[in-house]
C-alpha atoms as a PDB file:
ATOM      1  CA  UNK A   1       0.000   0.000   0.000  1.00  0.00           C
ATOM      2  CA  UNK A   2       1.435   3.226  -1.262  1.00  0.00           C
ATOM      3  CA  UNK A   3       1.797   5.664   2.055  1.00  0.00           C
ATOM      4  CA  UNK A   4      -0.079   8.400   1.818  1.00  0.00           C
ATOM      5  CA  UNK A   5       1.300  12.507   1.733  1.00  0.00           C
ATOM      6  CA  UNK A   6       0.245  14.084   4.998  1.00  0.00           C
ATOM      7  CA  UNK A   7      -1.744  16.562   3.128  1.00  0.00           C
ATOM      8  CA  UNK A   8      -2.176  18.689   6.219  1.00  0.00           C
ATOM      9  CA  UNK A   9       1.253  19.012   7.545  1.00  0.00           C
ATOM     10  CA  UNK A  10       1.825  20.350   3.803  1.00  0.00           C
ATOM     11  CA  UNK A  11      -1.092  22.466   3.560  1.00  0.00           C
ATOM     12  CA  UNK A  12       0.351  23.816   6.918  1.00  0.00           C
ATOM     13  CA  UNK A  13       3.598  24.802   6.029  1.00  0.00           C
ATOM     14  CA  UNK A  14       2.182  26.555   2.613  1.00  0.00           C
ATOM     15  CA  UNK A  15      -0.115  28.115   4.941  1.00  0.00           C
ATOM     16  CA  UNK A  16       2.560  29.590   7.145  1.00  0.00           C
ATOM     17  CA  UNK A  17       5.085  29.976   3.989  1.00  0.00           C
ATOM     18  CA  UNK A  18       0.995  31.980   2.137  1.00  0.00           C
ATOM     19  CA  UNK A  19       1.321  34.492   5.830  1.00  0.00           C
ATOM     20  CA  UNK A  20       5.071  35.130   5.705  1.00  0.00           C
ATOM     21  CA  UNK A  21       4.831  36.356   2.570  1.00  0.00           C
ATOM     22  CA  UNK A  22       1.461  38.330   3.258  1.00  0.00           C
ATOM     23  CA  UNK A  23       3.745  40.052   5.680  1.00  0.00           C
ATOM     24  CA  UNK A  24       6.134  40.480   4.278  1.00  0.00           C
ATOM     25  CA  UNK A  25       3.576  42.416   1.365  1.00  0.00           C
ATOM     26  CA  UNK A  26       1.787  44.443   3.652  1.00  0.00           C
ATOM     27  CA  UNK A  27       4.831  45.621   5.420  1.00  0.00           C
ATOM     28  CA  UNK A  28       6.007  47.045   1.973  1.00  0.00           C
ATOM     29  CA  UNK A  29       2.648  47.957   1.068  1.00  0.00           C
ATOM     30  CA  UNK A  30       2.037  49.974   4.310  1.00  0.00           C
ATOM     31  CA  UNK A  31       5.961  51.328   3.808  1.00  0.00           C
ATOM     32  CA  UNK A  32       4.999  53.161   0.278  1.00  0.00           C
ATOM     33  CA  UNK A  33       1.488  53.487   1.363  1.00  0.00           C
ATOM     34  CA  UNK A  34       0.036  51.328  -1.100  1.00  0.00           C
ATOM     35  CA  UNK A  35      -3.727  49.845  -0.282  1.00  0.00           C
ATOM     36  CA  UNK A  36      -3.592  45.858   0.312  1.00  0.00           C
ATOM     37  CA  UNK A  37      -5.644  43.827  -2.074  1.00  0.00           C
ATOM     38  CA  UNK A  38      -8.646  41.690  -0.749  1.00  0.00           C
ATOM     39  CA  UNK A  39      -7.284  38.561  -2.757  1.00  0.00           C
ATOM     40  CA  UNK A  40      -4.097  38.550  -0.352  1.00  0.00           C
ATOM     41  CA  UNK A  41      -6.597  38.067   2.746  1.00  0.00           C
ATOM     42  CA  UNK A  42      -9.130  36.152   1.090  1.00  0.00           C
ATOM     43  CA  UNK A  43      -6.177  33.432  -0.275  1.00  0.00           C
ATOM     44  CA  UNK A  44      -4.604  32.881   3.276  1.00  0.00           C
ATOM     45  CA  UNK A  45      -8.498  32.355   4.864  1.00  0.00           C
ATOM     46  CA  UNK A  46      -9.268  30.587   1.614  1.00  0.00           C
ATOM     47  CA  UNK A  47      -6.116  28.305   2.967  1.00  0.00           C
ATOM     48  CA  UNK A  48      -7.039  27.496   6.124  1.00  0.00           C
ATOM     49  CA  UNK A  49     -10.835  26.700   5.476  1.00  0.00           C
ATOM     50  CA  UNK A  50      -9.259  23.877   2.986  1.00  0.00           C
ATOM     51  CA  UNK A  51      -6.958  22.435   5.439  1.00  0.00           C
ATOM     52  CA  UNK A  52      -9.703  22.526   8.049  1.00  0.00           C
ATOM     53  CA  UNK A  53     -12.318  20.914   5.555  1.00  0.00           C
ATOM     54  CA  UNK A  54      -9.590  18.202   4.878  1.00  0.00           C
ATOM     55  CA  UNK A  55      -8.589  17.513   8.120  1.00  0.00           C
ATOM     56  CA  UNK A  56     -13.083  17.090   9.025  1.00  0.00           C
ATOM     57  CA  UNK A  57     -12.866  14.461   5.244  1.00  0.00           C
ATOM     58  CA  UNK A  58     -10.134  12.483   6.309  1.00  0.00           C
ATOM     59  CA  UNK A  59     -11.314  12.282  10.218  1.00  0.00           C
ATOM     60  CA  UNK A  60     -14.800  10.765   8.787  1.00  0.00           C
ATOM     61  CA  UNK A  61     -12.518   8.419   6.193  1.00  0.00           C
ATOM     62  CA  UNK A  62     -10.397   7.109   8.776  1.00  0.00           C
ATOM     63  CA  UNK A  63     -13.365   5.858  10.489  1.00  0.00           C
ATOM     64  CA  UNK A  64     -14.821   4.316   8.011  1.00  0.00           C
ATOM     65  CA  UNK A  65     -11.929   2.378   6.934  1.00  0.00           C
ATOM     66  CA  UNK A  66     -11.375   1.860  10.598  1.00  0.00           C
ATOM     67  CA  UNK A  67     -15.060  -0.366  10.483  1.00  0.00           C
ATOM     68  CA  UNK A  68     -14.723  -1.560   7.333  1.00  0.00           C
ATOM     69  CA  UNK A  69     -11.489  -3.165   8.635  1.00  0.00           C
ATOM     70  CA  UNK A  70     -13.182  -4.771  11.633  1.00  0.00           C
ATOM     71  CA  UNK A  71     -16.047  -5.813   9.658  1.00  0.00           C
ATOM     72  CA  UNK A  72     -13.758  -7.862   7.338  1.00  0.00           C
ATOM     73  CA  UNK A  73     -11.876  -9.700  10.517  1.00  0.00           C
ATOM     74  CA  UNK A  74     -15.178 -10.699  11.724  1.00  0.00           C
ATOM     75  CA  UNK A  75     -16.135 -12.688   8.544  1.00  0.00           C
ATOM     76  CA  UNK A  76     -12.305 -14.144   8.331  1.00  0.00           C
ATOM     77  CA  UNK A  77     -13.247 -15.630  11.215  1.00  0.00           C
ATOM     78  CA  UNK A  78     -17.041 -17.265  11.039  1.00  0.00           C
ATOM     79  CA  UNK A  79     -15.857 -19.933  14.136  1.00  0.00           C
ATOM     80  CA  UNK A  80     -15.160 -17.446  16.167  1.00  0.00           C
ATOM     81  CA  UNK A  81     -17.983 -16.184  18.237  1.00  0.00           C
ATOM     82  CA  UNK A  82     -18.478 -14.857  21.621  1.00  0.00           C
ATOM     83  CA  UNK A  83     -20.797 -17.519  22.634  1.00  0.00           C
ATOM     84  CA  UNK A  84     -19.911 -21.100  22.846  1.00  0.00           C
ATOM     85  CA  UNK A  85     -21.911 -23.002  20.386  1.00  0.00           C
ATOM     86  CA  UNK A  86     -23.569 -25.931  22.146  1.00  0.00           C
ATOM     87  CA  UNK A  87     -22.918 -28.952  21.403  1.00  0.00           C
ATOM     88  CA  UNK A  88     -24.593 -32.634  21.903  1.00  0.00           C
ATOM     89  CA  UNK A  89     -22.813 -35.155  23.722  1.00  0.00           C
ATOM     90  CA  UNK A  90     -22.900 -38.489  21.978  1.00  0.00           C
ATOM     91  CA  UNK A  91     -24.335 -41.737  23.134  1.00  0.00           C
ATOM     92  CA  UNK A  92     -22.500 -44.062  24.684  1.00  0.00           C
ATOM     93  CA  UNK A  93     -23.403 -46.824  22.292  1.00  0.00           C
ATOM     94  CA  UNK A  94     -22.585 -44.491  19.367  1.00  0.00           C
ATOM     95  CA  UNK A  95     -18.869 -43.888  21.038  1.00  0.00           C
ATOM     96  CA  UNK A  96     -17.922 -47.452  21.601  1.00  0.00           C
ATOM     97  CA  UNK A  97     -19.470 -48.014  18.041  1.00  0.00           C
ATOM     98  CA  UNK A  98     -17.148 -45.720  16.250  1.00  0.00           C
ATOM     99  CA  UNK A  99     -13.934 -46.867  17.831  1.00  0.00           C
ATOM    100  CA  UNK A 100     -14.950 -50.310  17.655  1.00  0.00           C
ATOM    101  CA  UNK A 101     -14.993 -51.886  21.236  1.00  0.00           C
ATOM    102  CA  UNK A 102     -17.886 -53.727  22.815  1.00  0.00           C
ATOM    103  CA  UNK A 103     -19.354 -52.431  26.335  1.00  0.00           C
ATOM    104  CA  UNK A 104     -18.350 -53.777  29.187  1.00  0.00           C
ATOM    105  CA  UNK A 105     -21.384 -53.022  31.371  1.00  0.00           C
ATOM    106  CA  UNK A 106     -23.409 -55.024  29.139  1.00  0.00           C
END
């Protein structure tokens, strides 16, 4: 099974890499007086909401696999129940008959 990116810890660290830079933008903006754009805000948000909404996907997928996983090593195993099946104890006369030997009270 091929292992997965952690998506978050990247969408993290693009996040924080997404603020340095807005920071570094608005400190020159504000230095030459120049008005900050609303797409410069928006995109950082815009960021986090995705990394939040993946974070809620994979939580929920996890599960699932998590059940789906459980459900499958229940039906590997079709003996294996929490109950004791019952079980009828043979006749004498049936027992001595299958291994052959005559009975001794008789």
């Amino acid at each position: 099974m091929a292992r997965r990116p952690n998506i978050q810890k990247e969408a993290t660290a693009l996040l924080g890499e997404t603020l340095k830079a807005t920071r570094s933008k608005l400190r020159e903006f504000e230095a030459e007086g120049i008005p900050i754009d609303a797409a410069t805000i928006s995109a950082s948000v815009s960021l986090l909401k995705l990394v939040e909404a993946y974070a809620a996907a994979t939580r929920d997928e996890k599960a699932n696999d998590l059940a789906q996983l459980r459900q499958e090593l229940e039906a590997s195993r079709p003996g294996n129940t929490s109950r004791p099946v019952p079980q009828a104890t043979p006749a004498r006369a049936d027992l001595l008959a299958e291994y052959g030997l005559s009975d001794p009270e008789t």
